[in-house]
Protein backbone atom coordinates (compact mmCIF):
# COMPACT_ATOMS: atom_id res chain seq x y z
CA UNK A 1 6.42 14.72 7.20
CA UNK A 2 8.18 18.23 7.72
CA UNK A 3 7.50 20.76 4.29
CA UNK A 4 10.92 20.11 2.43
CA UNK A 5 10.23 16.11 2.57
CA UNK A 6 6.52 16.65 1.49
CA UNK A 7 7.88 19.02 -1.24
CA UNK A 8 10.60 16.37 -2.04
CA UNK A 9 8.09 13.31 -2.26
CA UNK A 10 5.94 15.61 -4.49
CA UNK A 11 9.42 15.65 -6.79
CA UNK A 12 10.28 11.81 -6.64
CA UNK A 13 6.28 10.93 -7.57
CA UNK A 14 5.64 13.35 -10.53
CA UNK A 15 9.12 12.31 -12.36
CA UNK A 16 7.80 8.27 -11.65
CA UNK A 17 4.49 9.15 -12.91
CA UNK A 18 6.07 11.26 -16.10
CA UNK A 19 8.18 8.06 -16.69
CA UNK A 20 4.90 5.99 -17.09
CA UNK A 21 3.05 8.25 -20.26
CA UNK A 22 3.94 6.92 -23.50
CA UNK A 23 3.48 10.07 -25.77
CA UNK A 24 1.95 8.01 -28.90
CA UNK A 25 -0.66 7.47 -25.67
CA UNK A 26 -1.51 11.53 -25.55
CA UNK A 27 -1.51 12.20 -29.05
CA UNK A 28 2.32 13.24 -29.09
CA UNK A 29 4.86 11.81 -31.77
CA UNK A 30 7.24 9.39 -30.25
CA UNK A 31 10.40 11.16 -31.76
CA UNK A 32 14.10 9.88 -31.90
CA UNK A 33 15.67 11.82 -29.28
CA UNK A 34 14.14 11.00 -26.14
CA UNK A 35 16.38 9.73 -23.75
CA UNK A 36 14.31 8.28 -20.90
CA UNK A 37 11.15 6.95 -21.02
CA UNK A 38 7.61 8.70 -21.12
CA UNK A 39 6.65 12.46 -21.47
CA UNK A 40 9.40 15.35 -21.49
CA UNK A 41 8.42 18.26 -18.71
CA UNK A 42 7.85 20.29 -21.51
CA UNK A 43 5.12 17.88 -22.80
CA UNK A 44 3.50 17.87 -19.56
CA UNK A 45 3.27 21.20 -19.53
CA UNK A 46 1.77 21.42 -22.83
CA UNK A 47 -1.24 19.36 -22.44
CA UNK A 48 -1.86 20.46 -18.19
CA UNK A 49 -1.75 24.00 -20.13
CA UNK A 50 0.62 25.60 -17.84
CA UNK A 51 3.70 27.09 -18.89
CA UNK A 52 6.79 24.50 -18.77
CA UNK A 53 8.84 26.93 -15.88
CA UNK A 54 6.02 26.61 -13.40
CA UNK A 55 5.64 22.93 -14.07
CA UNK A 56 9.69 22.22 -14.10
CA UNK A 57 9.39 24.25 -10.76
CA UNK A 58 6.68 22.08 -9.37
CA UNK A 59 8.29 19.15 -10.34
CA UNK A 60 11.74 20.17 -8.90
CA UNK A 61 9.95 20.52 -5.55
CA UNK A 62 10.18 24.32 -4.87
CA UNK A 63 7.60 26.11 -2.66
CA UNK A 64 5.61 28.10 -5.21
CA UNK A 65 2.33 28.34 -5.64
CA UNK A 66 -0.67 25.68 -6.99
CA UNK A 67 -4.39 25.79 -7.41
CA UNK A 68 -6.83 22.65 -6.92
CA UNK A 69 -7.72 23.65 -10.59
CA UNK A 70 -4.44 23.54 -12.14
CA UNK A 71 -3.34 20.33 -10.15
CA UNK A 72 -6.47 19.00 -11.86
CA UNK A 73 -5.11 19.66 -15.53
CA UNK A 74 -1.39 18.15 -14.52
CA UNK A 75 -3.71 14.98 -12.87
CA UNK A 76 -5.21 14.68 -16.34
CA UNK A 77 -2.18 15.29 -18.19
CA UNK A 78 -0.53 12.32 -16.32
CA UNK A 79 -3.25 10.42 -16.51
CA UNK A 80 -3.45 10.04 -12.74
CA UNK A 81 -5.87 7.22 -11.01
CA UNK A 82 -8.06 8.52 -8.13
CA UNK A 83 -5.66 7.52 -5.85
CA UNK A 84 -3.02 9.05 -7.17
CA UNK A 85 -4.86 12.22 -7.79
CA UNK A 86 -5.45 12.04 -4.31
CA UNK A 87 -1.97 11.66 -3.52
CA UNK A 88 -1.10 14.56 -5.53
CA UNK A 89 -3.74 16.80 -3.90
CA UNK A 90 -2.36 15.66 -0.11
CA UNK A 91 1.76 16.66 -1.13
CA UNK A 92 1.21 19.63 -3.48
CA UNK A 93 -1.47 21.14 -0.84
CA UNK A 94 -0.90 19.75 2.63
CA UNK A 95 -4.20 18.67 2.52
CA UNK A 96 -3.90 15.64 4.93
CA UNK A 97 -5.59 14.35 7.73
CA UNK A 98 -3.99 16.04 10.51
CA UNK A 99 -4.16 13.03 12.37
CA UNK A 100 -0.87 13.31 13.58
CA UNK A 101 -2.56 14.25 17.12
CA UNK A 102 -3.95 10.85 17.47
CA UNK A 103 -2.88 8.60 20.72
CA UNK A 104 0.02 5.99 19.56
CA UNK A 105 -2.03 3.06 21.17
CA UNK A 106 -3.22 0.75 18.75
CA UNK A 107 -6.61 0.81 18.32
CA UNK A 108 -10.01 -1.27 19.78
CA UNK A 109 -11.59 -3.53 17.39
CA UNK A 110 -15.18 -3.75 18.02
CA UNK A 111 -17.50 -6.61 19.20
CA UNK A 112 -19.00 -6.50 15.80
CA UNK A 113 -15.78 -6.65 13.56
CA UNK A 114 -14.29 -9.45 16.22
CA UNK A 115 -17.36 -11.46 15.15
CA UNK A 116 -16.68 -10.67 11.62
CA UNK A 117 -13.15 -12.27 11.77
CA UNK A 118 -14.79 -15.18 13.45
CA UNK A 119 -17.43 -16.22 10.94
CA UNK A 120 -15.35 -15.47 8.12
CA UNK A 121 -14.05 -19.42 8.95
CA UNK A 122 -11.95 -19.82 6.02
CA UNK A 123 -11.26 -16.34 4.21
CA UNK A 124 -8.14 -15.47 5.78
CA UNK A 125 -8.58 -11.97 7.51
CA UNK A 126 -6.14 -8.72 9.01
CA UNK A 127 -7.44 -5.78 10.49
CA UNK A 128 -4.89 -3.21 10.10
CA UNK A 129 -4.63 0.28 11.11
CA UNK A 130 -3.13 3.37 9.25
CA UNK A 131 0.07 2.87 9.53
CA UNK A 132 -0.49 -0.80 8.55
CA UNK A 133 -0.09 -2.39 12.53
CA UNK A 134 -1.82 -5.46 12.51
CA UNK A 135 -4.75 -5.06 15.54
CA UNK A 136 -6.24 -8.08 14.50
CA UNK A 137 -6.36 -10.98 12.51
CA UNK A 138 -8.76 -14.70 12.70
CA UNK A 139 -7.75 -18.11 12.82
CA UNK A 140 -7.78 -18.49 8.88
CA UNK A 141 -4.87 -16.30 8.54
CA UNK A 142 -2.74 -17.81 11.54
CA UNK A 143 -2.75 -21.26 9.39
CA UNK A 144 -1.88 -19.50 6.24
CA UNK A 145 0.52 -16.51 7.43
CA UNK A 146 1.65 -17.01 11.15
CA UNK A 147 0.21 -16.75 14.43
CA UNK A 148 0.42 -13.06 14.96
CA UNK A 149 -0.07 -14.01 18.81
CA UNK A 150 3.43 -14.92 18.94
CA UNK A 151 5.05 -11.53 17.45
CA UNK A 152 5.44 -8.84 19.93
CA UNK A 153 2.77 -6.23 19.80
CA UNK A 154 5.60 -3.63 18.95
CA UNK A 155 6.72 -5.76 15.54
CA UNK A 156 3.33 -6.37 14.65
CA UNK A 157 3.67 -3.76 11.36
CA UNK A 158 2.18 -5.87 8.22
CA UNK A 159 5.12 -3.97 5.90
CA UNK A 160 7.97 -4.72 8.91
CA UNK A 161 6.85 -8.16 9.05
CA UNK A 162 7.22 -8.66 5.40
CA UNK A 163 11.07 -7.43 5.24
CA UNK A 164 11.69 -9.52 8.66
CA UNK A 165 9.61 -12.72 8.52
CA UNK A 166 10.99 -15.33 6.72
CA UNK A 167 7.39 -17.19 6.81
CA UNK A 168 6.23 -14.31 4.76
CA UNK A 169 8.77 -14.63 2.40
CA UNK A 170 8.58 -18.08 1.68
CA UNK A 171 5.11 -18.10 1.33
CA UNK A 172 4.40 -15.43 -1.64
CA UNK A 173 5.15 -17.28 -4.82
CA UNK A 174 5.99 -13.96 -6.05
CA UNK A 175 7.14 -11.90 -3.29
CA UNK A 176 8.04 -8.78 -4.74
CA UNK A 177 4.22 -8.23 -6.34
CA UNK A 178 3.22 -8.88 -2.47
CA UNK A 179 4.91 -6.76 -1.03
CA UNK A 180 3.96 -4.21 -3.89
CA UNK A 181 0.59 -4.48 -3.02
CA UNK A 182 0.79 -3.38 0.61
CA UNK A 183 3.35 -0.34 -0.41
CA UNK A 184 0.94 0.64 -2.45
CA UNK A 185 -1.58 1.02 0.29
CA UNK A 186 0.83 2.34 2.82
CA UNK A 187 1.77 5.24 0.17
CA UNK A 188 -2.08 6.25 0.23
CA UNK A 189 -1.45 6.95 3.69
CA UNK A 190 1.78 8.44 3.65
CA UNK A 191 0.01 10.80 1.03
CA UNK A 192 -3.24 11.22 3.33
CA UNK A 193 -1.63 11.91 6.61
CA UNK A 194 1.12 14.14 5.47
CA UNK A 195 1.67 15.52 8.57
CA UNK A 196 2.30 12.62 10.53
CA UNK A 197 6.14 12.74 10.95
CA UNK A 198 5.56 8.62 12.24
CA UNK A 199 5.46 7.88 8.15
CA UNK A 200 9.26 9.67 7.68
CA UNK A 201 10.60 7.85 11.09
CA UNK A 202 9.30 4.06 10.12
CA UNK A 203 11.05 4.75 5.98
CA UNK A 204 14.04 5.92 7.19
CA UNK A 205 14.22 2.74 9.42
CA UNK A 206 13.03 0.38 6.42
CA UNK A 207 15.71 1.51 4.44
CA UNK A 208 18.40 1.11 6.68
CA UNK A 209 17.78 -1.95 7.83
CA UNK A 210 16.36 -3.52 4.70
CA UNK A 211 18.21 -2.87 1.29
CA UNK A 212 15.37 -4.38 -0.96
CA UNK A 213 12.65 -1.61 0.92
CA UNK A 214 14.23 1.66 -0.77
CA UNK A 215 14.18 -0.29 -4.46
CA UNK A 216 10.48 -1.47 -3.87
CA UNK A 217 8.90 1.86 -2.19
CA UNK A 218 10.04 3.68 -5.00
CA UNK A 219 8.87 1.70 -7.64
CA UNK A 220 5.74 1.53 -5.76
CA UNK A 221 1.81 2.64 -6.97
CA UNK A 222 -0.84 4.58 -4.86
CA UNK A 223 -3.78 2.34 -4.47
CA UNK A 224 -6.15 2.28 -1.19
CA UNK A 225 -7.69 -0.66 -1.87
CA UNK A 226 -5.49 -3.02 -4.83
CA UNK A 227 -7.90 -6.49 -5.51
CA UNK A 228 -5.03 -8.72 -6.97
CA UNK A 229 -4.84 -12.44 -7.23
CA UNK A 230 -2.24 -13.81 -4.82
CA UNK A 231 -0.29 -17.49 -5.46
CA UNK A 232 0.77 -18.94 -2.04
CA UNK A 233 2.91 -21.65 -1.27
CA UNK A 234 2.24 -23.26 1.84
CA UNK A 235 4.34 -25.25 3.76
CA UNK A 236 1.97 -27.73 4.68
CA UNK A 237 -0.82 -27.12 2.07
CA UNK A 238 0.89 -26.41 -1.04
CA UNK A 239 -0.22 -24.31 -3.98
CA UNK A 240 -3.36 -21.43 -2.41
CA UNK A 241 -4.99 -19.35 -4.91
CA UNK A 242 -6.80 -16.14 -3.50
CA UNK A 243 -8.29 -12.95 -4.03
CA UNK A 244 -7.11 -9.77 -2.22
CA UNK A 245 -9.52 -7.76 -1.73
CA UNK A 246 -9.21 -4.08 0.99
CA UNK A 247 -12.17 -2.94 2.76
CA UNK A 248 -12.19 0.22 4.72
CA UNK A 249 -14.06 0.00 8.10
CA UNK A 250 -16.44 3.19 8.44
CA UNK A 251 -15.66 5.24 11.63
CA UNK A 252 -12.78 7.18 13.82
CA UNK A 253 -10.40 4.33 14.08
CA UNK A 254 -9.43 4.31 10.33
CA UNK A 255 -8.76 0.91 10.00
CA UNK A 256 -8.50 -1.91 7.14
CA UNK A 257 -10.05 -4.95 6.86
CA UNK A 258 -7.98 -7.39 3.98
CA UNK A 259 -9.61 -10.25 3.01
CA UNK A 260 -8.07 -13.38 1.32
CA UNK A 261 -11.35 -15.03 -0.25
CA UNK A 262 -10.23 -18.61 -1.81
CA UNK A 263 -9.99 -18.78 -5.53
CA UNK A 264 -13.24 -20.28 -7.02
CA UNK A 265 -12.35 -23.49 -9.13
CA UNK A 266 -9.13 -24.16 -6.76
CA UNK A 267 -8.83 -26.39 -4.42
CA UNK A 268 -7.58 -23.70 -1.89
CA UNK A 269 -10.47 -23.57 0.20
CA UNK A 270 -10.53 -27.34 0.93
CA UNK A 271 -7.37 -27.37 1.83
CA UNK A 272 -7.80 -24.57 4.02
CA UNK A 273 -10.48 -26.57 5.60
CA UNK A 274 -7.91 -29.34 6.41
CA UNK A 275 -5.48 -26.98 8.14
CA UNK A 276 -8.09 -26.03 10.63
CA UNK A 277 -9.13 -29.96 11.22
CA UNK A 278 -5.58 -30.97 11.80
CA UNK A 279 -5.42 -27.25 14.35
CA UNK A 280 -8.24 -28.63 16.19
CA UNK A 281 -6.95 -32.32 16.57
CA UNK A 282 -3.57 -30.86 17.83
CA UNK A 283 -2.50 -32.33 21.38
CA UNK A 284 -0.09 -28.93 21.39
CA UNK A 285 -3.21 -26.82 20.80
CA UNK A 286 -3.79 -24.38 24.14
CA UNK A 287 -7.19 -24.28 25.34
């Protein structure tokens, strides 16, 4: 993102994350005069110990000057998680990645990982990359999501596919608190590879395109890795219970590795199990 939109989403997040501190929460009287939710600038100020024009300037977006130290007292005052502090840390210093150099092509999943996707039978699996393309994914999640195989390698983008697929959309009992979950991850990277001008391209498309994207990206948290419990309703299988949970894959590729492990005392993972029978019994199944 160019300086003025970095300095801009460094506006948008501190007022959201003002919003969210209740002042009986810091130690603060509640008052009778407040007229939107959570802290007043002024309040922040106070307990980050910075006077409240610097922090009113900070929050406003303006180019001034901030210190890791200082940014650590407004973290605390906010009561920032680590991945939010992070995402401070990446807009207020332009301390991303640089990886804005990288190649475009998708990356190579390795021998090891494809055999990962393969023995993990009936824990529906994604490997995603940093901008959340899908570069692979094992039979478990073709029966519960879609068969990726069939979207063009150009649409495979897990947060595009979410807005566009109506498979997606029926599925998630509670669609909105999906789709919250994987904003939430995709704002970690926005915030980590700040200078990557692909993140400012693919939002301005999103909200375009897809009204309901601008209401849920800015309502969204910064979270690399969220574990939530997800409610599915399958077409075929009915009611799926599982457990999100993110994994990082160590080395240059950056990539993700979501699992969906079946909730214990459900009957998700038997019913999983049938899926893949009825798959392999198929007369329409290619060889």
């Amino acid at each position: 993102m160019n300086h003025q939109t970095r300095l801009q989403a460094l506006s948008a997040f501190l007022k959201a994350q003002r919003a969210k501190v209740l002042p009986q929460n810091v130690g603060l009287p509640l008052g009778t005069r407040r007229r939107t939710p959570g802290l007043r600038r002024e309040e922040v100020a106070q307990l980050a110990g910075v006077s409240p024009t610097w922090y009113t300037w900070l929050e406003q977006g303006r180019d001034i000057k901030v210190s890791k130290s200082v940014l650590d007292c407004v973290a605390a005052a906010l009561q920032l998680t680590v991945d939010e502090r992070k995402y401070l840390f990446s807009l207020a210093l332009e301390t991303g990645s640089g990886a804005h150099t990288l190649v475009e092509e998708l990356p190579e999943i390795s021998p090891s990982l494809r055999r990962i996707l393969q023995e993990l039978r009936f824990c529906p699996t994604i490997i995603s990359d940093r901008r959340c393309h899908i570069v692979g994914w094992n039979e478990a999640a073709s029966h519960v999501f879609l068969d990726f195989q069939h979207i063009p390698v150009e649409q495979r983008n897990m947060i595009r596919l979410l807005f566009t697929q109506k498979e997606f959309q029926r599925l998630a009992v509670n669609w909105e608190h999906f789709v919250r979950g994987f904003l939430a991850i995709f704002r970690a990277y926005y915030g980590q590879y700040v200078e990557d001008e692909w993140y400012e391209r693919f939002l301005a498309e999103m909200k375009e395109v897809h009204p309901d994207f601008d209401r849920l990206w800015e309502q969204s948290e910064v979270s690399s890795a969220p574990e939530v419990l997800i409610e599915f309703r399958h077409a075929k299988a009915g009611k799926m219970l599982f457990h999100l949970t993110s994994l990082q894959v160590q080395g240059s590729s950056d990539l993700r590795c979501s699992i969906y492990t079946p909730a214990p005392d459900s009957s998700t993972e038997s019913k999983l199990k049938q899926l893949t029978e009825r798959s392999l019994s198929s007369p329409n199944r290619s060889e």
